[in-house]
Protein backbone atom coordinates (compact mmCIF):
# COMPACT_ATOMS: atom_id res chain seq x y z
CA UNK A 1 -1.21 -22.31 -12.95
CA UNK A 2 -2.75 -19.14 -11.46
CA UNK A 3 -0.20 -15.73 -11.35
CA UNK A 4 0.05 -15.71 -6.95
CA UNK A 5 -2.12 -12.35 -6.03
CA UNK A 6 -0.36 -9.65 -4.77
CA UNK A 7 -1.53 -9.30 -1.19
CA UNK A 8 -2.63 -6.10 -0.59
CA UNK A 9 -3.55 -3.93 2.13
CA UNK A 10 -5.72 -0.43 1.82
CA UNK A 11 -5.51 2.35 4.25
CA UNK A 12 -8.29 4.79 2.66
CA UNK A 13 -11.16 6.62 4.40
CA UNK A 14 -13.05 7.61 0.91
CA UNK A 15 -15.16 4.14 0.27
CA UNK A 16 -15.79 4.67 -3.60
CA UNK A 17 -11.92 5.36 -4.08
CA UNK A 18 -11.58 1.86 -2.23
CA UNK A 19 -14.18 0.12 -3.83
CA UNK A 20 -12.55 1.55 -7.54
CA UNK A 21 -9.04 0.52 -6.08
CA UNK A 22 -10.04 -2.66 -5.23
CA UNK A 23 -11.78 -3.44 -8.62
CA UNK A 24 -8.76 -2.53 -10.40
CA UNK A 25 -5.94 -3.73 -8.40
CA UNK A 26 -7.89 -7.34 -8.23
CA UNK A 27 -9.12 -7.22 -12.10
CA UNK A 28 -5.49 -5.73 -13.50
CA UNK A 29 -2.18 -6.81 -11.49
CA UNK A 30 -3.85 -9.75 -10.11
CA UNK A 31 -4.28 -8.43 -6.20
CA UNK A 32 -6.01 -9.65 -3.47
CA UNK A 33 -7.23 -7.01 -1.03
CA UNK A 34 -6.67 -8.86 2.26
CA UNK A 35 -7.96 -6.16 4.27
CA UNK A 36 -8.94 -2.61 4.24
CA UNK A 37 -8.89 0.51 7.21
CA UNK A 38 -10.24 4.24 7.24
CA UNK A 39 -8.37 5.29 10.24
CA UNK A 40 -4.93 4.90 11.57
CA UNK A 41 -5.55 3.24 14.67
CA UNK A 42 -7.55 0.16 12.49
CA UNK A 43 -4.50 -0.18 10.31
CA UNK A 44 -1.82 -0.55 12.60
CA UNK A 45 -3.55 -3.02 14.83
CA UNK A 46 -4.47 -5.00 11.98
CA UNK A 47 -0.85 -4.46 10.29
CA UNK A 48 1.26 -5.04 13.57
CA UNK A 49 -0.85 -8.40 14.01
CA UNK A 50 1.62 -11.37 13.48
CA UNK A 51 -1.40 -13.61 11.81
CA UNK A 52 -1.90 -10.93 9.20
CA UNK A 53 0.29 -10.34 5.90
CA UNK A 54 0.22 -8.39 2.98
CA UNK A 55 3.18 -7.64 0.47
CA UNK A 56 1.90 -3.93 -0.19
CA UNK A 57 0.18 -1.52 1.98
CA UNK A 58 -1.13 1.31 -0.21
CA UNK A 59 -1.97 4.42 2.23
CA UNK A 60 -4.01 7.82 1.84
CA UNK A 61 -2.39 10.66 3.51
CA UNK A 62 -5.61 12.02 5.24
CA UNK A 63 -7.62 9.65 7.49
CA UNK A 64 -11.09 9.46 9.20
CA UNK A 65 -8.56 8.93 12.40
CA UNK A 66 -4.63 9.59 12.33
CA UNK A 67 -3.33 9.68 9.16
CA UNK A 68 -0.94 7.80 6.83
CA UNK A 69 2.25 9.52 8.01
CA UNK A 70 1.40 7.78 11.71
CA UNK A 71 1.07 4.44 9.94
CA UNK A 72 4.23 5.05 7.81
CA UNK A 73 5.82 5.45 11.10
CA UNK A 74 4.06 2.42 12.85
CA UNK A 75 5.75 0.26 10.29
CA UNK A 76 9.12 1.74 9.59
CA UNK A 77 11.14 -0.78 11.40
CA UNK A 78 8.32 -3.81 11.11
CA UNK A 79 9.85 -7.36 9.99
CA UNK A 80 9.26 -8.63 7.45
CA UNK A 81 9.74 -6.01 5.09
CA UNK A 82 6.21 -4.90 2.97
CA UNK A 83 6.18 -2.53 0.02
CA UNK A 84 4.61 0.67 1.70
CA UNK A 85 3.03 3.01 -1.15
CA UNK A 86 1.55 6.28 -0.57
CA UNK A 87 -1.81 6.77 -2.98
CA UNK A 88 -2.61 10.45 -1.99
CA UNK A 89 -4.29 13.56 -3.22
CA UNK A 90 -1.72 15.78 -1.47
CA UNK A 91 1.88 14.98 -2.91
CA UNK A 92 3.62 18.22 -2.42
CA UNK A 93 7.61 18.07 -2.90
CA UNK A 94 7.71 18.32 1.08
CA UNK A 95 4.59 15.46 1.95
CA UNK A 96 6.74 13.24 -0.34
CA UNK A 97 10.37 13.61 1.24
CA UNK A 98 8.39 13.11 4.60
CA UNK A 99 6.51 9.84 2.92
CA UNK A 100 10.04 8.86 2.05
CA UNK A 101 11.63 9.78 5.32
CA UNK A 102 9.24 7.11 6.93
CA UNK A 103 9.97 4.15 4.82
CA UNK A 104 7.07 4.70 1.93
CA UNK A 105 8.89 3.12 -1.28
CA UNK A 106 6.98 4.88 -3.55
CA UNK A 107 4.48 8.07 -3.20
CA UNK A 108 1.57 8.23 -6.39
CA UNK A 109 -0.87 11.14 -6.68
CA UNK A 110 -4.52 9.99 -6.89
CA UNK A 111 -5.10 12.64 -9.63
CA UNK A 112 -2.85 11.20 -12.13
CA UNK A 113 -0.40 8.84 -11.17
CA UNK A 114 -3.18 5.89 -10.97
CA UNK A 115 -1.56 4.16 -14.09
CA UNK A 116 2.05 4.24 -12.24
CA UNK A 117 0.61 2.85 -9.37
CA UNK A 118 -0.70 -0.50 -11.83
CA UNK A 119 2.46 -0.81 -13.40
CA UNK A 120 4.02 -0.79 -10.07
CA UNK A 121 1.76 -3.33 -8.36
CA UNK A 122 2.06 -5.47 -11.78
CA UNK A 123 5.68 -5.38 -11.44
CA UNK A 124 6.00 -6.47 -7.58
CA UNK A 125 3.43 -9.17 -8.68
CA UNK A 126 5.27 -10.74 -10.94
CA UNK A 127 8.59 -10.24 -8.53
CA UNK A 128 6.46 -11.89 -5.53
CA UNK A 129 4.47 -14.27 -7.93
CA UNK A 130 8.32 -15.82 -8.79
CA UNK A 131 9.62 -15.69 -5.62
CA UNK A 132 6.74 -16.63 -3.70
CA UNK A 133 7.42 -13.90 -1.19
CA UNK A 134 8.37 -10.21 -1.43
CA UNK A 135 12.08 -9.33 -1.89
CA UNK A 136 13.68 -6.54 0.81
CA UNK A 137 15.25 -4.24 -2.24
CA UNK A 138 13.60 -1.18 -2.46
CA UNK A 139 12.76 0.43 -6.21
């Protein structure tokens, strides 16, 4: 039988960085991209919509509209729990404790922290694939 596929979510404004994410999330963890937003506005209606789900939203910091820290916010208290992950070129000490502050489990630089975002996504896979739904413990 199949590995289940990470549902996954994409808040990023920069189309070839979500067309590469996409390829490699769906080709190495096994993902499936259930939906994608370049603005803030577009991913909070879609994530705050009770027919939608995704285990893991992976968000950009800087948006064509908003930005990540308003949909970090727009989820903080959501039920059920998703794994919130901030993919980001801008990961200073201070953008991270603020990531944190808003209920991001996990903040990864876009520069160089690509492979500890796989390993990450591979190991909530195989937590969700077993469980056949995400867990509320954060890592």
């Amino acid at each position: 039988m199949p590995p289940h596929p990470l549902k996954t979510y994409l808040v990023e404004d920069s189309r070839v960085i979500r067309d590469n994410l996409i390829a490699t999330l769906e080709e190495l963890v096994p993902a499936e991209v259930v939906g994608v937003a370049e603005d803030e506005a577009t991913a909070v209606q879609w994530l705050t919509a009770p027919q939608h789900t995704a285990e893991l939203v992976i968000i950009d910091i800087f948006l064509k509209g908003g930005s990540g820290l308003g949909v970090l916010r727009a989820l903080q208290d959501q039920l059920p729990r998703r794994r919130l992950v901030v993919l980001s070129n801008y990961t200073t000490a201070e953008m991270r404790r603020k990531c944190l502050a808003l209920g991001a489990d996990r903040v990864f630089d876009k520069s160089y922290d690509i492979d500890a975002l796989i390993a990450y996504c591979t190991q909530l896979q195989l937590a969700t694939g077993a469980a056949g739904a995400t867990g509320s413990a954060r890592s």
